[in-house]
Protein backbone atom coordinates (compact mmCIF):
# COMPACT_ATOMS: atom_id res chain seq x y z
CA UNK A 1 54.77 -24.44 -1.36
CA UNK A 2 56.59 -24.21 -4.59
CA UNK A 3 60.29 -25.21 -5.19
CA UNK A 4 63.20 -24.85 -8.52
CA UNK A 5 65.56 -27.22 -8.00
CA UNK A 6 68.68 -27.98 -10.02
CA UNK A 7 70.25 -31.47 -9.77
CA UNK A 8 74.23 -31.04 -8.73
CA UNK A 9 76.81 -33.99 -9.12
CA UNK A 10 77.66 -34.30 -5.69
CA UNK A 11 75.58 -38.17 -5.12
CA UNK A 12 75.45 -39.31 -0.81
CA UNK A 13 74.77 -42.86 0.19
CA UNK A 14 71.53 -42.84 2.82
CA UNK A 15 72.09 -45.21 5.88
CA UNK A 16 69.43 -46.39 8.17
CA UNK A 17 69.14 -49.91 9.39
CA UNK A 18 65.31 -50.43 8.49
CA UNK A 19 64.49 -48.37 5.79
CA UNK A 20 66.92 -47.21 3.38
CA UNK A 21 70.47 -48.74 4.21
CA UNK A 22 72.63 -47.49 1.24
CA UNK A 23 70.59 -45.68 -0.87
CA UNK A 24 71.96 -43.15 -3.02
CA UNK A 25 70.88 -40.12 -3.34
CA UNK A 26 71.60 -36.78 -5.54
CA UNK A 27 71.81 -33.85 -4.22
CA UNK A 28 69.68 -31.27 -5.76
CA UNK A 29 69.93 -27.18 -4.59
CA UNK A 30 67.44 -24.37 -5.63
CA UNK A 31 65.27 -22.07 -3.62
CA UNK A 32 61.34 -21.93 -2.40
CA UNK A 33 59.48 -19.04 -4.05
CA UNK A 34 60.06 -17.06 -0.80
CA UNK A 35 64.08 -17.32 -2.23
CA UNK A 36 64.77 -19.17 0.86
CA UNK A 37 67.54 -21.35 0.02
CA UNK A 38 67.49 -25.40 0.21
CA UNK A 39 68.33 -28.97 -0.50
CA UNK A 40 67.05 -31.93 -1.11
CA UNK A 41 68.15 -35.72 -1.08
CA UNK A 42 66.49 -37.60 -4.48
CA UNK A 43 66.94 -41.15 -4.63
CA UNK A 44 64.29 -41.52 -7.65
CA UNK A 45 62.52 -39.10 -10.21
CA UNK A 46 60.61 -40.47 -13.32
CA UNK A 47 58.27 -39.41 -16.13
CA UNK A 48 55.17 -41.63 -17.03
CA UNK A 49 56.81 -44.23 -19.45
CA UNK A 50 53.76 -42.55 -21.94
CA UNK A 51 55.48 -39.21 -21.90
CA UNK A 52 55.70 -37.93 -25.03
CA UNK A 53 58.82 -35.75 -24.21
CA UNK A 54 60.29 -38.56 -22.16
CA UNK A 55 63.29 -39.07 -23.94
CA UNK A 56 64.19 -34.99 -23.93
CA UNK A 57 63.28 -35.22 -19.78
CA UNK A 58 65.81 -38.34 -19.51
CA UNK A 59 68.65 -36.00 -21.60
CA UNK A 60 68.25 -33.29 -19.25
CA UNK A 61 68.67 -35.14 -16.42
CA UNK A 62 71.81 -36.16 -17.34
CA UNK A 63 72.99 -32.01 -16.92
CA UNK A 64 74.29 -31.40 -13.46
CA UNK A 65 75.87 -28.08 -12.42
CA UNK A 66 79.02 -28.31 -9.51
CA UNK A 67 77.69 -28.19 -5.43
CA UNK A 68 78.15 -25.13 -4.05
CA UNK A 69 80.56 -25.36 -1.00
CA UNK A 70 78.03 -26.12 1.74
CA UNK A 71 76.94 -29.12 -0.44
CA UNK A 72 80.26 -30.24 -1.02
CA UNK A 73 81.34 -30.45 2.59
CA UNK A 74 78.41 -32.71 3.37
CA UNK A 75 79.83 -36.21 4.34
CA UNK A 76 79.03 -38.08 1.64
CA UNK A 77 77.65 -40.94 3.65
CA UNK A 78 74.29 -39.90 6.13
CA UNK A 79 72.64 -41.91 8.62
CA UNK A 80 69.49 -41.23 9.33
């Protein structure tokens, strides 16, 4: 399966007792290659520090486009 995802700036803290008790994690929104619509919860994303275009990746990430309104309404604390 093959994804697009765009990072949004709506961030949710992850609670579980064991494994990832207040995490944070970005909310990212894009589509499968079907155009089925989804989310996904990213609590890390890196380049190998040897990336030549490392610093252009670590500008980009910085742009974040506004949750659409499903996105927004999600609490922004989750246990898991």
């Amino acid at each position: 399966m093959k994804i697009t995802l765009e990072s949004t700036t709506k961030i949710v803290e992850l609670s579980h007792s064991e494994v990832a008790n207040g995490l944070p994690a970005r909310i990212w929104e894009g589509e499968t290659e079907d155009g089925i619509p989804i989310h996904c919860y990213i609590t890390r994303i890196a380049v190998a520090e040897d990336e030549p275009r490392k610093e252009q990746f670590e500008k980009d990430l910085q742009t974040c486009k506004t949750p659409s309104a499903p996105i927004e309404a999600i609490p922004t604390r989750l246990v898991l």
